[in-house]
N, C-alpha and C. Protein backbone atom coordinates (compact mmCIF):
# COMPACT_ATOMS: atom_id res chain seq x y z
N UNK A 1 0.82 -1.19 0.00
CA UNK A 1 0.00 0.00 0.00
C UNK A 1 0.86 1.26 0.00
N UNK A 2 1.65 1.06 0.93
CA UNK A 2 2.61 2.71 0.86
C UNK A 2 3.58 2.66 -0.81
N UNK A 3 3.69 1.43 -0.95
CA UNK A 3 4.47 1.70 -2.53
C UNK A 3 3.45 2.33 -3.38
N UNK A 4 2.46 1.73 -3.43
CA UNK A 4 1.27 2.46 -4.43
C UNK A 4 1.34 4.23 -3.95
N UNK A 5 1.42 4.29 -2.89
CA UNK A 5 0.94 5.97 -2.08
C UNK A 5 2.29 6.64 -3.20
N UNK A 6 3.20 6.27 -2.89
CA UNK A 6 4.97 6.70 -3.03
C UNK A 6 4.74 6.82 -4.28
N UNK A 7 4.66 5.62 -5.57
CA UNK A 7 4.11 6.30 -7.09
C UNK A 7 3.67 7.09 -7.09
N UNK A 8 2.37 6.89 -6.54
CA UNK A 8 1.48 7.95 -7.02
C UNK A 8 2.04 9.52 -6.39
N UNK A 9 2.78 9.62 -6.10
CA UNK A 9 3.51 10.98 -5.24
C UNK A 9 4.23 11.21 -6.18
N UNK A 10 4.74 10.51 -6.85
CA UNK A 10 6.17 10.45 -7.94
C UNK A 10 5.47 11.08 -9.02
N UNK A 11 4.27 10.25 -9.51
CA UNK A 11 3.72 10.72 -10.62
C UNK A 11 3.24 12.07 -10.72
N UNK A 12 2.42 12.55 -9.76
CA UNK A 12 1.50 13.81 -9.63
C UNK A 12 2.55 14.65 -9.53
N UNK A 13 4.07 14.51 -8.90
CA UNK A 13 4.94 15.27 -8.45
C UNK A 13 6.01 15.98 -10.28
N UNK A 14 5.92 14.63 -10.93
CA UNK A 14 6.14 14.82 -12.64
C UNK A 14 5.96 15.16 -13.74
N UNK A 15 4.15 15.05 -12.99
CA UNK A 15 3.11 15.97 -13.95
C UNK A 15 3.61 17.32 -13.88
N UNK A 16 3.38 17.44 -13.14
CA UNK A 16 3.14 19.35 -12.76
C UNK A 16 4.52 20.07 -12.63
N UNK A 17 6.01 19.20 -12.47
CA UNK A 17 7.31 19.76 -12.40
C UNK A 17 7.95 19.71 -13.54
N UNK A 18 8.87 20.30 -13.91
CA UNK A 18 9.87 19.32 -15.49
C UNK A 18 11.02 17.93 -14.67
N UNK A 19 10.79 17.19 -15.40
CA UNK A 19 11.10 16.09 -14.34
C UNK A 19 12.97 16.32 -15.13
N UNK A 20 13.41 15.88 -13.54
CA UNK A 20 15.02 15.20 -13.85
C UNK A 20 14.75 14.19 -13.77
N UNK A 21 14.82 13.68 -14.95
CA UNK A 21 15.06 11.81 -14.74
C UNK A 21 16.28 11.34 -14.27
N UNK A 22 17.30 12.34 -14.20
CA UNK A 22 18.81 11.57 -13.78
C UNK A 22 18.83 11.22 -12.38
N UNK A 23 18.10 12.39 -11.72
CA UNK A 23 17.90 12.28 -10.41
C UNK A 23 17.21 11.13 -9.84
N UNK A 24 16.03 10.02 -10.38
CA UNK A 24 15.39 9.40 -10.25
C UNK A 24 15.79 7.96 -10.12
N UNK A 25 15.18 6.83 -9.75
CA UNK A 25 15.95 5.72 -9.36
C UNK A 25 14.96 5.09 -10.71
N UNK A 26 15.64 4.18 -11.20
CA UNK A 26 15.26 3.65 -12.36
C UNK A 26 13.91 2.77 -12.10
N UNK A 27 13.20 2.42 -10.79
CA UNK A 27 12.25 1.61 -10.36
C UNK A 27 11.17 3.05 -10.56
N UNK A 28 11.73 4.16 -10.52
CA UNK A 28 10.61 5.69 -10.14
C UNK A 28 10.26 5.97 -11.99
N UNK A 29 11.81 5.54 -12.65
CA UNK A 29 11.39 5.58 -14.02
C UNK A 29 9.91 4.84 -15.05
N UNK A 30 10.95 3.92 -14.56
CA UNK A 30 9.74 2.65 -15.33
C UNK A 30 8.36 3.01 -14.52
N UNK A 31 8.63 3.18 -13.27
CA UNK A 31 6.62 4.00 -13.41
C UNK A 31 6.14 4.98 -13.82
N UNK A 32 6.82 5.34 -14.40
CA UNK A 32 5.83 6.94 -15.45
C UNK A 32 5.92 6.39 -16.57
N UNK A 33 6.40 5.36 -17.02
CA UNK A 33 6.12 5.20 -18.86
C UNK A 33 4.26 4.96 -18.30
N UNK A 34 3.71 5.84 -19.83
CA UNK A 34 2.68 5.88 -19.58
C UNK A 34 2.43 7.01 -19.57
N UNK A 35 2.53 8.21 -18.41
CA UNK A 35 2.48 8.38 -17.31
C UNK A 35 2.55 10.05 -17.53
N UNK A 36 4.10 10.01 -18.58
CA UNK A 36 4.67 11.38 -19.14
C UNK A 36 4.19 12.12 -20.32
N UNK A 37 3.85 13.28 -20.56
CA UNK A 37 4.05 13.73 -21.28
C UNK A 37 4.83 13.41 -22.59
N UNK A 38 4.08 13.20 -23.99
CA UNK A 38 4.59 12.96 -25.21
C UNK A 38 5.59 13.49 -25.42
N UNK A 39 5.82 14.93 -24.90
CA UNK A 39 7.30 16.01 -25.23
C UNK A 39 8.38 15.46 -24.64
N UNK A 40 7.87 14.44 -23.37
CA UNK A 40 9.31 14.20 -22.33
C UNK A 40 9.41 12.48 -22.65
N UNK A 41 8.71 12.03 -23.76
CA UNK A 41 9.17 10.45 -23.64
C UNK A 41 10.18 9.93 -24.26
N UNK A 42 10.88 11.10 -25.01
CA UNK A 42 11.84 10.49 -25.65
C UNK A 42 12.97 10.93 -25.12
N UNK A 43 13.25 12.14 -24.14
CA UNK A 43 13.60 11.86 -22.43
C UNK A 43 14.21 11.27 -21.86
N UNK A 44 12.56 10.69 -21.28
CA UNK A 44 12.67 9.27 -20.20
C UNK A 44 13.08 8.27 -21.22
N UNK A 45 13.24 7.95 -22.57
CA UNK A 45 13.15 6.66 -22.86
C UNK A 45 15.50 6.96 -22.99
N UNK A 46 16.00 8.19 -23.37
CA UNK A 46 17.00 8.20 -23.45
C UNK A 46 17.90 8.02 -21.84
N UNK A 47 17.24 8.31 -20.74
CA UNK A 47 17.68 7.87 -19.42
C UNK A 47 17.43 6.73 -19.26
N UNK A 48 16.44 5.51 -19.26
CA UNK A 48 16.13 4.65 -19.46
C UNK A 48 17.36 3.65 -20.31
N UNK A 49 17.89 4.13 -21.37
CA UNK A 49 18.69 3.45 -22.50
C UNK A 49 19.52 3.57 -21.47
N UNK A 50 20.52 4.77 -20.95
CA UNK A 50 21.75 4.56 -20.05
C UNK A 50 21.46 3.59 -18.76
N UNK A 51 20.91 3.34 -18.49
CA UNK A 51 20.64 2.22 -17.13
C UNK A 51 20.32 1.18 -17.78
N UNK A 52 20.35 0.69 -19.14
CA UNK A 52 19.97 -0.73 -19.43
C UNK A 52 20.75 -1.68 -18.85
N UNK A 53 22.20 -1.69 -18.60
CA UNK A 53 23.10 -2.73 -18.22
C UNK A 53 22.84 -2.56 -16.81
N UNK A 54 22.41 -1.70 -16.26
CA UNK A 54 22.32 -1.93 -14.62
C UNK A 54 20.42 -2.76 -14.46
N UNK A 55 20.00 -2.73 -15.31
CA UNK A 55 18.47 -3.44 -14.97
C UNK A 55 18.79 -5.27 -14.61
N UNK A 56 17.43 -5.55 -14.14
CA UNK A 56 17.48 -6.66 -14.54
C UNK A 56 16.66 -7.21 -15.45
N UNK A 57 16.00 -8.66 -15.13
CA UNK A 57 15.55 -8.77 -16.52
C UNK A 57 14.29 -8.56 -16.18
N UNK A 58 13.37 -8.18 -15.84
CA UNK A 58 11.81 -7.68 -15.46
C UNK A 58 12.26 -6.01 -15.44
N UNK A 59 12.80 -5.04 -15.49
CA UNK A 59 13.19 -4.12 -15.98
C UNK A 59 13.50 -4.00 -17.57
N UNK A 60 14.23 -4.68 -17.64
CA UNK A 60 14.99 -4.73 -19.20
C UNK A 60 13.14 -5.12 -19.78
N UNK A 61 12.29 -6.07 -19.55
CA UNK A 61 11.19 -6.61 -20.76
C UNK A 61 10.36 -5.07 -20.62
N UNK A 62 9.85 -4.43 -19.45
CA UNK A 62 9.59 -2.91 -18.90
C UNK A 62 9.61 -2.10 -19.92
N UNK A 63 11.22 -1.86 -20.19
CA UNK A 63 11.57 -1.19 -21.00
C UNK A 63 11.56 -1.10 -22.79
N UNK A 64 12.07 -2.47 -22.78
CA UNK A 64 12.07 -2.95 -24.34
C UNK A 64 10.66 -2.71 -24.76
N UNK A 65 9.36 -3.05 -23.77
CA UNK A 65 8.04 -3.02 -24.34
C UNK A 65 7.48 -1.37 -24.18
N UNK A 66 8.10 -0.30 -23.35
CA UNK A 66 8.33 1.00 -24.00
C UNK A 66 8.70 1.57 -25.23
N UNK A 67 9.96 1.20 -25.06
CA UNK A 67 10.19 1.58 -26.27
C UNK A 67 10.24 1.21 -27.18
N UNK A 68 9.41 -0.51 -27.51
CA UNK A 68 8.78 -0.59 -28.73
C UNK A 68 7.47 0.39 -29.27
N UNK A 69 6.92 0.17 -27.92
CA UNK A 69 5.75 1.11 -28.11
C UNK A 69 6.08 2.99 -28.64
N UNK A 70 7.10 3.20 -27.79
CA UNK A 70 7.18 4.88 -28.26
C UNK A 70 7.50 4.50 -29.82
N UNK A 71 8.42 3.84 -30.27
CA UNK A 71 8.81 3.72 -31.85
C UNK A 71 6.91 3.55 -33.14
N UNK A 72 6.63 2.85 -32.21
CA UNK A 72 5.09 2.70 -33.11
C UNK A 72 4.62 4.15 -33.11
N UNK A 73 4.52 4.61 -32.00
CA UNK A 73 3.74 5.76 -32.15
C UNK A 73 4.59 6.82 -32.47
N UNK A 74 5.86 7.12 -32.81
CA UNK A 74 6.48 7.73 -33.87
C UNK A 74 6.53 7.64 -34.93
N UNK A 75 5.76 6.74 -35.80
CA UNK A 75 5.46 5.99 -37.20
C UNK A 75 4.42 6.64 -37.99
């Protein structure tokens, strides 16, 4: 329950700020895909790319299925 509270703090806190993604822990990342703004997903998806070798693999599928998705909807 408090993890759900803590997203949702993260999120509302991303909406309304210009987010540093550098600052962010890559578990705070992968919960805003979705989440962000169209202007900032290619962004989050370029902070995202630098932490690929530190993910694991339920991160890494997270991601890959982001940014398959952002690539479609750049098409």
């Amino acid at each position: 329950m408090l993890k759900k509270i803590l997203i949702s703090l993260i999120l509302c806190s991303c909406l309304f700020a210009e987010a540093k993604y550098s600052d962010m822990s890559t578990e705070e990342l992968l919960a805003l895909i979705g989440y962000v703004k169209s202007d900032n997903e290619t962004q989050l998806a370029l902070e995202l790319a630098k932490r690929v070798n530190q993910m694991d693999d339920n991160e890494k599928q997270v991601y890959n299925q982001f940014k398959e998705d952002l690539e479609h909807a750049q098409k």
